[in-house]
N, C-alpha and C. Protein backbone atom coordinates (compact mmCIF):
# COMPACT_ATOMS: atom_id res chain seq x y z
N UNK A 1 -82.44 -71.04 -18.65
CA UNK A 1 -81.02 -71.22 -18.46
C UNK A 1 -80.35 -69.85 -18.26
N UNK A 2 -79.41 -70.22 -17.42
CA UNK A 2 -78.66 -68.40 -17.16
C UNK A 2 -77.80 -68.36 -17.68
N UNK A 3 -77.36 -66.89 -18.05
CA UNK A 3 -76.63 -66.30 -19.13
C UNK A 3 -74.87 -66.06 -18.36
N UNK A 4 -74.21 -66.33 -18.81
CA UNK A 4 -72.69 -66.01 -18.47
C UNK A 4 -72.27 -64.76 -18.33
N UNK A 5 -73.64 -64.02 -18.28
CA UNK A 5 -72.67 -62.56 -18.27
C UNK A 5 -73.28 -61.81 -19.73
N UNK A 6 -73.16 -60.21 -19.81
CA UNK A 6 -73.68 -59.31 -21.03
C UNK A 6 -72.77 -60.52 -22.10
N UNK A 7 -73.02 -59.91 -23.21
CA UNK A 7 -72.74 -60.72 -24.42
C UNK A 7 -71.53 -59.47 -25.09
N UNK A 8 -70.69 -59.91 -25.26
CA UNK A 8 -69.76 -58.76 -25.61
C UNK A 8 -69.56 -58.47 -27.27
N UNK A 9 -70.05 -57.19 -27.50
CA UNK A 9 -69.82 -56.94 -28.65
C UNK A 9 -68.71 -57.09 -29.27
N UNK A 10 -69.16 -56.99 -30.84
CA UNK A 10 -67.70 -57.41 -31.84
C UNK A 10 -67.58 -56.55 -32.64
N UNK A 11 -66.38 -56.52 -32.87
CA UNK A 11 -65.77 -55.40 -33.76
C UNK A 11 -65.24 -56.18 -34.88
N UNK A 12 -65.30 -56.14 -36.24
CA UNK A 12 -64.33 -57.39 -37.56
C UNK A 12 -63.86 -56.24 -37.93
N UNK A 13 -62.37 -56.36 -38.39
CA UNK A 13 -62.16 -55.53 -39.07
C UNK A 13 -60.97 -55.97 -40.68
N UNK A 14 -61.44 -55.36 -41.35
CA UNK A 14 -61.13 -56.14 -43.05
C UNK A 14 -59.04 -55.62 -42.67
N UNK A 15 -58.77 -56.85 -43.46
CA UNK A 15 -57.34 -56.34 -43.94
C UNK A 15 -57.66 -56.23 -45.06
N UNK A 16 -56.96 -54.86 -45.57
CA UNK A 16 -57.77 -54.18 -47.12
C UNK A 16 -56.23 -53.86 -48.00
N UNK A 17 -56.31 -54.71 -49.20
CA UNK A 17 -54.92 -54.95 -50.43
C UNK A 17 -55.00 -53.38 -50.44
N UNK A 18 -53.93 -53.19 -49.84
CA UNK A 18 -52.97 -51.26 -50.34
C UNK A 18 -52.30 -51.67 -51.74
N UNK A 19 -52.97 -51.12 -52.71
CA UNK A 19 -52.39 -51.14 -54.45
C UNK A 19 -51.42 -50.24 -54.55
N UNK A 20 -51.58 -49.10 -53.96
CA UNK A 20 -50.89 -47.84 -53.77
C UNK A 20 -49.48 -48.21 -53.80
N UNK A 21 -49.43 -48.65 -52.15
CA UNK A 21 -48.15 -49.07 -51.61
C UNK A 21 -47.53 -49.94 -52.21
N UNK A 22 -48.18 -51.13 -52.72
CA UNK A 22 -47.61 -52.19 -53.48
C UNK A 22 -46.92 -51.90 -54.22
N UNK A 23 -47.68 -51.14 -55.51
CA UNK A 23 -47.02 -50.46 -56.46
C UNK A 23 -45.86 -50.18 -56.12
N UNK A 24 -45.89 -49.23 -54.98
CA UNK A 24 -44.68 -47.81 -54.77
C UNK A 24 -43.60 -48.96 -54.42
N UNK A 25 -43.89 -50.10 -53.75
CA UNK A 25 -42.48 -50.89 -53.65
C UNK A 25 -42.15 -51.74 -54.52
N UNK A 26 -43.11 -52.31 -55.92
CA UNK A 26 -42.60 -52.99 -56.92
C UNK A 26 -41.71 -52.26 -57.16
N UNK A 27 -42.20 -51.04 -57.57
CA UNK A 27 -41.36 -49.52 -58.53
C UNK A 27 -39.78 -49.28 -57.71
N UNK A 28 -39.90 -49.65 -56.30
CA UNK A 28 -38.41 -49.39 -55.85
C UNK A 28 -37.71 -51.04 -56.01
N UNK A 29 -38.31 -52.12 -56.46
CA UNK A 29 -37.74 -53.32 -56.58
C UNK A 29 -37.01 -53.01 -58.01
N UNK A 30 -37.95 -52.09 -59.14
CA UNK A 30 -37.62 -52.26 -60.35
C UNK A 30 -36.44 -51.15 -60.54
N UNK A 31 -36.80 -49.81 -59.72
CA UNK A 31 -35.44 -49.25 -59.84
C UNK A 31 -34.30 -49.51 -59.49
N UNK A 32 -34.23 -50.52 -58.47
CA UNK A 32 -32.86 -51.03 -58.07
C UNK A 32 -32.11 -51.66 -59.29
N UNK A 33 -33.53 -52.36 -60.33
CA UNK A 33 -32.83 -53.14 -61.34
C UNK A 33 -31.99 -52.21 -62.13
N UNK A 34 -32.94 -51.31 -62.78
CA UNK A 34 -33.06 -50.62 -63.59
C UNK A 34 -31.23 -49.96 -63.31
N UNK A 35 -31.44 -49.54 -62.25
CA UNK A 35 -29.74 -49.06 -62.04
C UNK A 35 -28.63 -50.12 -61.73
N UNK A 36 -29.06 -50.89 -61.84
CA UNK A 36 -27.81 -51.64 -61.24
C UNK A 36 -27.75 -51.58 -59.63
N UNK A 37 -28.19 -51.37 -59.20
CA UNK A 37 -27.88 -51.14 -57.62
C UNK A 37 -28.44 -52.57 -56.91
N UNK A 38 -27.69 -52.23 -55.74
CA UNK A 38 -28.24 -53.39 -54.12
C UNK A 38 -29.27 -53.03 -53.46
N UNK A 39 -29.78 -53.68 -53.07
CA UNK A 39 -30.49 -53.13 -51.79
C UNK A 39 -29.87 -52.53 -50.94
N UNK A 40 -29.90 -51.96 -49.71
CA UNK A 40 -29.71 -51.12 -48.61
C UNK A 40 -29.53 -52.35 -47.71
N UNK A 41 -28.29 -52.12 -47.05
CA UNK A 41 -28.19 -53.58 -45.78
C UNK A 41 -29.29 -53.71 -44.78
N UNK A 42 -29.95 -54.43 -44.68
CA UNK A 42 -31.13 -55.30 -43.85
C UNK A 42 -32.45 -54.50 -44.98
N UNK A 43 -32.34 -54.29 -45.66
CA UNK A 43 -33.79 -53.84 -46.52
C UNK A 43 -34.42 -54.81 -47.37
N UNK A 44 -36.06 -55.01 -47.14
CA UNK A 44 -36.84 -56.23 -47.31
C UNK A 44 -37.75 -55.26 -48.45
N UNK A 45 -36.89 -56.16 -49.53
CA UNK A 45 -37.70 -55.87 -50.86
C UNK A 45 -39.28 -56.66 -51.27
N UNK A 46 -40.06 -55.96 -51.77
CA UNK A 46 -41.11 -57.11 -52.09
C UNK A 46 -40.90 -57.95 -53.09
N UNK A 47 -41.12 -58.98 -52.75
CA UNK A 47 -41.26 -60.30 -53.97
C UNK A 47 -42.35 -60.67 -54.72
N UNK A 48 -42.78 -60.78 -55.88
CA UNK A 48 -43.56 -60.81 -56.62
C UNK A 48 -44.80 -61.73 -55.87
N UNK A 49 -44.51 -62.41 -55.24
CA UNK A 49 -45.74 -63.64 -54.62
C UNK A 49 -46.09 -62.47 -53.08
N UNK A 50 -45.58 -61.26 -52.96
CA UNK A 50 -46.01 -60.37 -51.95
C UNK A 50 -47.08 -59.57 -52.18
N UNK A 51 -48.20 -59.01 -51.52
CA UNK A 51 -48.83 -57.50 -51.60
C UNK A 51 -48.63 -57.07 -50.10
N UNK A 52 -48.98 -55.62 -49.81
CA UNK A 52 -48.78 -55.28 -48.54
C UNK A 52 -50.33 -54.99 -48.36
N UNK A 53 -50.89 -54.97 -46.71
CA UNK A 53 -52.19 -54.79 -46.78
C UNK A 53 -52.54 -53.98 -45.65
N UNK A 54 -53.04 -53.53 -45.20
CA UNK A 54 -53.64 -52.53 -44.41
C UNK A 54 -54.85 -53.28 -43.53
N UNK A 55 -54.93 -52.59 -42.23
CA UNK A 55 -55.74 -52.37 -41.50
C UNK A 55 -56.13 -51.40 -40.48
N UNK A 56 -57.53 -50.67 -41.03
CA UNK A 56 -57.58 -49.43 -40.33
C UNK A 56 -58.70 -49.40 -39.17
N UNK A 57 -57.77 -48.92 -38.20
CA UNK A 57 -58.72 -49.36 -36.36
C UNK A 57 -59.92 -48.47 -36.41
N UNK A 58 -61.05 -48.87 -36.75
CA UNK A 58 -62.21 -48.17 -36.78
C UNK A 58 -62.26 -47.35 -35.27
N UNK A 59 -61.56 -48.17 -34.05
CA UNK A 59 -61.71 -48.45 -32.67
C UNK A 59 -60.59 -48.66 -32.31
N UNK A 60 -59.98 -47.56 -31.20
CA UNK A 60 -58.36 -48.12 -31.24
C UNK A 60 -58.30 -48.82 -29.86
N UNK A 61 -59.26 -47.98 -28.72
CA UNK A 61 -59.25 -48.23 -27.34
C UNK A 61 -59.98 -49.61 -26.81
N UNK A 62 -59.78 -49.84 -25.67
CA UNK A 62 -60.77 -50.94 -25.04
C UNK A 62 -61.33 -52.38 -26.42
N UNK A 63 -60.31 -52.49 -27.10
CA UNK A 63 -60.08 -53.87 -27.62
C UNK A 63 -59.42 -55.63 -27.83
N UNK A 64 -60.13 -56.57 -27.17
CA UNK A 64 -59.25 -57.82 -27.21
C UNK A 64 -59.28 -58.26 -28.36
N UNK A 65 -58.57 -58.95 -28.92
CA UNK A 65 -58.61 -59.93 -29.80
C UNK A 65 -59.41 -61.25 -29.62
N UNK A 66 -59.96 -61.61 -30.66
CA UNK A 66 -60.63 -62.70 -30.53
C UNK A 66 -60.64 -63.62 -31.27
N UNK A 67 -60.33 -63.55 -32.42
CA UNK A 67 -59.94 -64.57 -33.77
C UNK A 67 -59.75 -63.80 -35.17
N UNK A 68 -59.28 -64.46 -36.01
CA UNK A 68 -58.69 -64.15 -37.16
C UNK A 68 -60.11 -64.80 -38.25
N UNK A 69 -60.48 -63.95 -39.34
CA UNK A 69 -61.18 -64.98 -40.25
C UNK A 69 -60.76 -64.74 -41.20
N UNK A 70 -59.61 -65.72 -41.88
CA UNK A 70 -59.42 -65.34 -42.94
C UNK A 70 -59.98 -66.98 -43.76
N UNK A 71 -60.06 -66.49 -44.90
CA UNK A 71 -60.98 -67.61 -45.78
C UNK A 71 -59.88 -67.35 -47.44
N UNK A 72 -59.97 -68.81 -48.07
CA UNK A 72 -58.96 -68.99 -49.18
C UNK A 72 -60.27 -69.73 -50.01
N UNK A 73 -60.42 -69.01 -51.10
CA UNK A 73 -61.58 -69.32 -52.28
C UNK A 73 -61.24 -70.59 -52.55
N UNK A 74 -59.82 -71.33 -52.53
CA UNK A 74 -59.00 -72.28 -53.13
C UNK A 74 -57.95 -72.44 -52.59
N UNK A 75 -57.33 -74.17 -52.51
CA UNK A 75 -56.90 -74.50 -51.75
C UNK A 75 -55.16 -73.60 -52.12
N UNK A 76 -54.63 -73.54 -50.81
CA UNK A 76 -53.21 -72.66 -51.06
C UNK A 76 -52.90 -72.20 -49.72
N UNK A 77 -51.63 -71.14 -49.56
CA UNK A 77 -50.93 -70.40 -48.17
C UNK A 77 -51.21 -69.17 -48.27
N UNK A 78 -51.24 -68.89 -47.04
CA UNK A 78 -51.18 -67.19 -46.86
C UNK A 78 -50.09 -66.98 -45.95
N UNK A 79 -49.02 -66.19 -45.50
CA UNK A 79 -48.50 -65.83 -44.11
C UNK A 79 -48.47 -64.62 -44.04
N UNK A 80 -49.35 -63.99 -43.16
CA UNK A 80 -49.43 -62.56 -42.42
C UNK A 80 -48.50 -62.16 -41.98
N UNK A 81 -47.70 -61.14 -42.10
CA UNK A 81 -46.55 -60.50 -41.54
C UNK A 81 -47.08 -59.29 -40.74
N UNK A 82 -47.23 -59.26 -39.78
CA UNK A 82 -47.38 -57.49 -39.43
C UNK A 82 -45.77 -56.88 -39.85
N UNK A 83 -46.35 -55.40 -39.87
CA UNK A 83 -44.86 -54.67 -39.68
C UNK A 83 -44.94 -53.70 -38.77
N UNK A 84 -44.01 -53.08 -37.84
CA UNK A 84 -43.69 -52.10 -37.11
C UNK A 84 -43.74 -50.86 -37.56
N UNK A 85 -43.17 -50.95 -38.88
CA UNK A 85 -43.34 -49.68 -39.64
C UNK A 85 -44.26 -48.53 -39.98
N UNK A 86 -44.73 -47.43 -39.42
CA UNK A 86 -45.56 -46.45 -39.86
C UNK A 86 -45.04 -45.65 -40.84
N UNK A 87 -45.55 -46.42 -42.25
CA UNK A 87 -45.30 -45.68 -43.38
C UNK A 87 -46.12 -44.79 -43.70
N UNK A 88 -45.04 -43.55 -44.00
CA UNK A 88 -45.92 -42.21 -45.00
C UNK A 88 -45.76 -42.25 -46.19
N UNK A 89 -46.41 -41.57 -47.11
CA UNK A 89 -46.58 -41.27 -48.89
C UNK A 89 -45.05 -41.02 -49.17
N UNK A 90 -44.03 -40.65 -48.43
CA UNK A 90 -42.63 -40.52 -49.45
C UNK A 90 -42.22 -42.15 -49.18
N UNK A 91 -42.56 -43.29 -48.64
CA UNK A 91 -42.05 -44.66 -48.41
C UNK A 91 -40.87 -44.65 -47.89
N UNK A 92 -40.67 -44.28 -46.94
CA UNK A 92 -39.33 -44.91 -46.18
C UNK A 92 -39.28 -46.26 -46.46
N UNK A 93 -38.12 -47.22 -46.87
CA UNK A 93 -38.17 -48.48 -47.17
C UNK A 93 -38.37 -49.38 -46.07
N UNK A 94 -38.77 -50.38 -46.46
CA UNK A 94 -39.00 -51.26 -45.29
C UNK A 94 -37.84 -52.02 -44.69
N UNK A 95 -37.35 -52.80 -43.47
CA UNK A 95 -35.84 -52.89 -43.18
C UNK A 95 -36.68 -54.59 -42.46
N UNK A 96 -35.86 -55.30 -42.50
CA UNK A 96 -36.31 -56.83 -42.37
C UNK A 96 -36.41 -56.74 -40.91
N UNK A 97 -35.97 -55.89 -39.79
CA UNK A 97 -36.12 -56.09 -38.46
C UNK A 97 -37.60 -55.66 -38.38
N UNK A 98 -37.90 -54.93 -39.40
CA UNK A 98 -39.28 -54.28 -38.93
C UNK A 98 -40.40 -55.08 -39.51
N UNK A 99 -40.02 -56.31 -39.57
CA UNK A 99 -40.98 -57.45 -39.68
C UNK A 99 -41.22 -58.06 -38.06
N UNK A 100 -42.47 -58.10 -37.79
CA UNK A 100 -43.32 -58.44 -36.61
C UNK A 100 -43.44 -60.36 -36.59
N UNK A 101 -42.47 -60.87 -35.30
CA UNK A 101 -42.94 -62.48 -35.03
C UNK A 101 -43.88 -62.40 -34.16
N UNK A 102 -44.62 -63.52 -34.07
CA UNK A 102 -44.62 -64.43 -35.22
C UNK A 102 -45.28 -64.13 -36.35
N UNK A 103 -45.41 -64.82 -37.06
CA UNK A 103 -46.51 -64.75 -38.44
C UNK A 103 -47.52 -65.49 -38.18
N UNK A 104 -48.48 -65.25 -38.79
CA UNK A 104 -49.76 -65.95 -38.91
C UNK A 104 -49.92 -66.45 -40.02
N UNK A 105 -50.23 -67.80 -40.30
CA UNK A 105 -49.91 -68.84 -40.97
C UNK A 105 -51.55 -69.55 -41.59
N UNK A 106 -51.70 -69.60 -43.02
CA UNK A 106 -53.38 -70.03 -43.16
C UNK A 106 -52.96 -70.89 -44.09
N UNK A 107 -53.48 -71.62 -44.12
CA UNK A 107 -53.54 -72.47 -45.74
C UNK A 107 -55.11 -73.69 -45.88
N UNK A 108 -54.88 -73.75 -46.91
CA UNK A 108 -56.68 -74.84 -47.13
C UNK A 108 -55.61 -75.88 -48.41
N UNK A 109 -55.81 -77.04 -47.68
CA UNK A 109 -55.91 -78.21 -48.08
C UNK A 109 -56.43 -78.56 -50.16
N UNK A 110 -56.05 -79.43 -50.47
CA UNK A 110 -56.76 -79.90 -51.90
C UNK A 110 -57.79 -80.65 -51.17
N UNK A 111 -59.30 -80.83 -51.15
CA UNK A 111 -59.98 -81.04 -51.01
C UNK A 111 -60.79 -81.07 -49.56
N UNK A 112 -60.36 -79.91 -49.25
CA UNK A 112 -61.05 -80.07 -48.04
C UNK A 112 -61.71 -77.92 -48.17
N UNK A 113 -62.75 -77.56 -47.80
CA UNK A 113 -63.10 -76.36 -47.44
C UNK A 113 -62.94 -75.32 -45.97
N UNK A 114 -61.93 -76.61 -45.00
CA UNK A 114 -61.92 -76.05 -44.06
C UNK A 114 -60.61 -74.96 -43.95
N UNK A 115 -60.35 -74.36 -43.41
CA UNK A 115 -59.02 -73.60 -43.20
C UNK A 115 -58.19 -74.08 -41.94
N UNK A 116 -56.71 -74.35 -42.26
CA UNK A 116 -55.92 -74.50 -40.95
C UNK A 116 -54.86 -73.24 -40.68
N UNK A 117 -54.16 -73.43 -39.89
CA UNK A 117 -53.68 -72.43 -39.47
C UNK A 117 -52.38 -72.77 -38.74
N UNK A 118 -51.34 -72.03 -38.47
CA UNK A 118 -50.70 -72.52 -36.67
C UNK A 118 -50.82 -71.14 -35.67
N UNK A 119 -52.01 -72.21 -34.92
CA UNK A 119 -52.88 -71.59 -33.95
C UNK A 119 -52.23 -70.78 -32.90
N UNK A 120 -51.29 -71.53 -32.17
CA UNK A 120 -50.29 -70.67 -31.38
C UNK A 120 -49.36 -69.08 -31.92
N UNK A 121 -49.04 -69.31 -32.97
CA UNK A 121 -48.37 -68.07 -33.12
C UNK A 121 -49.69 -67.16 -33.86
N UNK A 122 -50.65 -67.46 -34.72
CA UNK A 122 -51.68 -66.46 -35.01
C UNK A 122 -52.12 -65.99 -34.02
N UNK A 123 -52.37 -66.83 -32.64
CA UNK A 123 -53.14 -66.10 -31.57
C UNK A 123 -52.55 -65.12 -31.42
N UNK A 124 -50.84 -65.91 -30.94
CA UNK A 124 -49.75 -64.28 -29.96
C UNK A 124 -49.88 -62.88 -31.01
N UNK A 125 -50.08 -63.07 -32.19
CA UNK A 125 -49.77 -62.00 -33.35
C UNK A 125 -51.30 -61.57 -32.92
N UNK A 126 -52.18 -61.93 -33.09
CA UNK A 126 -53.31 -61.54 -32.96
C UNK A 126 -53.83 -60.86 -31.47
N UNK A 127 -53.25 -61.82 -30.83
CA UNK A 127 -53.12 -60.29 -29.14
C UNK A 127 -52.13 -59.59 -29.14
N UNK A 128 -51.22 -59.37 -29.96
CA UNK A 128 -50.60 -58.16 -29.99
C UNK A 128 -51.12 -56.92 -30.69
N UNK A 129 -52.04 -57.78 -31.44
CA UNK A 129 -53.04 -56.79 -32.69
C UNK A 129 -53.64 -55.44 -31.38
N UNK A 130 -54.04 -56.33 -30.40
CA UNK A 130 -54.78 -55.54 -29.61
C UNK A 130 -53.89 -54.39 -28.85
N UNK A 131 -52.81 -54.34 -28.53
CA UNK A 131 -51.73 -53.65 -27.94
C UNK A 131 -51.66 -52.63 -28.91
N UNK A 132 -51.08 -52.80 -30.09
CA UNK A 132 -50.61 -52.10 -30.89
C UNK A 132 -51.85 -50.82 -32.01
N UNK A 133 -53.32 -51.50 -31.44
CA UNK A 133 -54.22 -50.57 -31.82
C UNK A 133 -54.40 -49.53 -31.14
N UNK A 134 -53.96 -49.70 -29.85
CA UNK A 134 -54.22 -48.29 -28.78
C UNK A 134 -53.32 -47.08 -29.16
N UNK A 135 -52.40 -47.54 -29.87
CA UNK A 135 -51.16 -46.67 -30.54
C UNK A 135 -51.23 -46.32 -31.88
N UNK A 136 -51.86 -46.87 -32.96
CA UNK A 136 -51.94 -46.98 -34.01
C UNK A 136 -53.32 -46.51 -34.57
N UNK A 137 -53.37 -45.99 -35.44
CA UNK A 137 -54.84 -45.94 -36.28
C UNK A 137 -54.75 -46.98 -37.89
N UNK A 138 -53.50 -47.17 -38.24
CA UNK A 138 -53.61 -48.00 -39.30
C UNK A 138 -52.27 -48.82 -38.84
N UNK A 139 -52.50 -50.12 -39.40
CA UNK A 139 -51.16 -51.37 -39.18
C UNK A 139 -51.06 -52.38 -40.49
N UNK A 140 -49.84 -52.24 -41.21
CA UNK A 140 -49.75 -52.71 -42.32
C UNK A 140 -48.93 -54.20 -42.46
N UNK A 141 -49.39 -54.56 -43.23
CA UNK A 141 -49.42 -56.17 -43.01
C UNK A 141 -48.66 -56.58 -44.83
N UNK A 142 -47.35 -57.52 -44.56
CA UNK A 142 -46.79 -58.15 -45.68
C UNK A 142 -47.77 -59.57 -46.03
N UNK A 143 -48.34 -59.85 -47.12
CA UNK A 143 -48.74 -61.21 -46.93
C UNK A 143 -48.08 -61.90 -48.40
N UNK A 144 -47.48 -62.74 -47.78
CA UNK A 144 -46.77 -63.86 -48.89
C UNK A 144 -48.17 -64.71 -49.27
N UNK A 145 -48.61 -64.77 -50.76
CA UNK A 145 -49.11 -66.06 -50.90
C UNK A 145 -48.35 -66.76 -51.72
N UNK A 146 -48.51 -68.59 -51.66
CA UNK A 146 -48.09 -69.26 -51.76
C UNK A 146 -49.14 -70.35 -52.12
N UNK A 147 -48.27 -71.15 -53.22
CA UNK A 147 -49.37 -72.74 -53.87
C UNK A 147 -50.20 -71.94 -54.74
N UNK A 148 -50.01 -70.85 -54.92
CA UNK A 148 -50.96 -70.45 -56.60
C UNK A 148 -52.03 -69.92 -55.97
N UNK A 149 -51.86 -69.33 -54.84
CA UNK A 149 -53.41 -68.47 -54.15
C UNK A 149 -52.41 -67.14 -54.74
N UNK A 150 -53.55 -66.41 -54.68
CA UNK A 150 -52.89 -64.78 -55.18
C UNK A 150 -54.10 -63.90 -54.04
N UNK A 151 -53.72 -62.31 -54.35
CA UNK A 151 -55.26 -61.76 -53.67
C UNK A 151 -56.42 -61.58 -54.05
N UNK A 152 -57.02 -62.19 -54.95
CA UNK A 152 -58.00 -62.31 -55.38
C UNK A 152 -58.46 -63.80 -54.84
N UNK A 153 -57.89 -64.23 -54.30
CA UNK A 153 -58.69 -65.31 -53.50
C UNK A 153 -59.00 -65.37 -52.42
N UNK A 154 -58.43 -64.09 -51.56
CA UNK A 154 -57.90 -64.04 -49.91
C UNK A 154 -59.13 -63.00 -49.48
N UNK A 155 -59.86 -63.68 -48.57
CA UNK A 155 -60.43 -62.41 -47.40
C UNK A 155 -60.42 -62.88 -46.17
N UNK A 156 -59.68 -61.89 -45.61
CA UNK A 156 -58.84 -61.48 -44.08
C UNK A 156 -59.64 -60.45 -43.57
N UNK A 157 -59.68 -60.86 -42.22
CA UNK A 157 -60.17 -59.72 -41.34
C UNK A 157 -59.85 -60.28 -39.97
N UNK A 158 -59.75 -59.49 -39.01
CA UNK A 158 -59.76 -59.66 -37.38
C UNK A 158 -60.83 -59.36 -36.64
N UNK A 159 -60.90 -59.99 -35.99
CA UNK A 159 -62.27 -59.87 -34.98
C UNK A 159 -61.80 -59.86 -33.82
N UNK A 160 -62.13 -58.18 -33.00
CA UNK A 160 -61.95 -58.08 -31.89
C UNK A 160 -63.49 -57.99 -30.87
N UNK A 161 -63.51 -58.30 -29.44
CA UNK A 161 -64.30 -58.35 -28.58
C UNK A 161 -64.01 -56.89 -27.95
N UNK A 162 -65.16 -56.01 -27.99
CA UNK A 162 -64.93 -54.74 -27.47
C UNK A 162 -65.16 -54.61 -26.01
N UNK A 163 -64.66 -54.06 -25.21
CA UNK A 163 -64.51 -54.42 -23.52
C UNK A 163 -65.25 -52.91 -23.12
């Protein structure tokens, strides 16, 4: 039987829990308390059901997207946020425009092991993944969980087709 063509290599690459960062924005959630203060107009505080997560382009050039694998130990939500934001070690705060649509959307069922998703907007987020690596060496990601998943249940990664 004949072959469709070379077989195109793959690239996975982990979204990896930034503790660091997390931290550094609980700590500006708690100083706001701590003083009495507001937030900053359009500024997107983290919420306790948040971590922020990282992904670093082993490979920035000549990459498509090809699927998302993320897997939930137990049934619950995830929603992937990219952000626009290239944060450095002093944390410029994060500002709600600099949240990336669509989101990518996971959740697993009570009794089922499969994972669903909404397929349409993970894809578009996920070929933009590929745009935004030619520019980027790291891209940081908000993920809300939701239904009692936390990150200790979550492994995420992207899988790109290298061209």
């Amino acid at each position: 039987m004949a072959e469709d063509g070379p077989q195109k290599q793959q690239l996975e690459m982990p979204l990896v829990l930034d503790l660091d960062l997390t931290q550094q924005m609980r700590l500006r959630v708690e100083s706001l308390k701590q003083r009495g203060e507001k937030k900053q107009d359009g500024e997107k505080l983290i919420r306790p059901a948040e971590s922020v997560y990282r992904l670093d382009f082993i490979q920035q050039q000549k990459l498509q997207f090809d699927h998302w694998n993320v897997v939930l130990d137990k049934p619950g939500k995830v929603t992937i946020t990219g952000t626009s934001q290239n944060w450095t070690p002093d944390l410029t705060n994060l500002m709600t425009r600099q949240l990336l649509d669509p989101a990518a959307i996971f959740w697993r069922k009570e009794d089922s092991d499969a994972m669903d998703w909404n397929e349409a907007d993970a894809l578009e987020f996920g070929e933009r993944l590929s745009d935004l690596a030619k520019i980027r060496k790291v891209m940081y990601f908000l993920i809300t969980f939701g239904e009692g998943v936390e990150p200790a249940n979550l492994k995420a990664s992207v899988v790109f087709n290298q061209l």
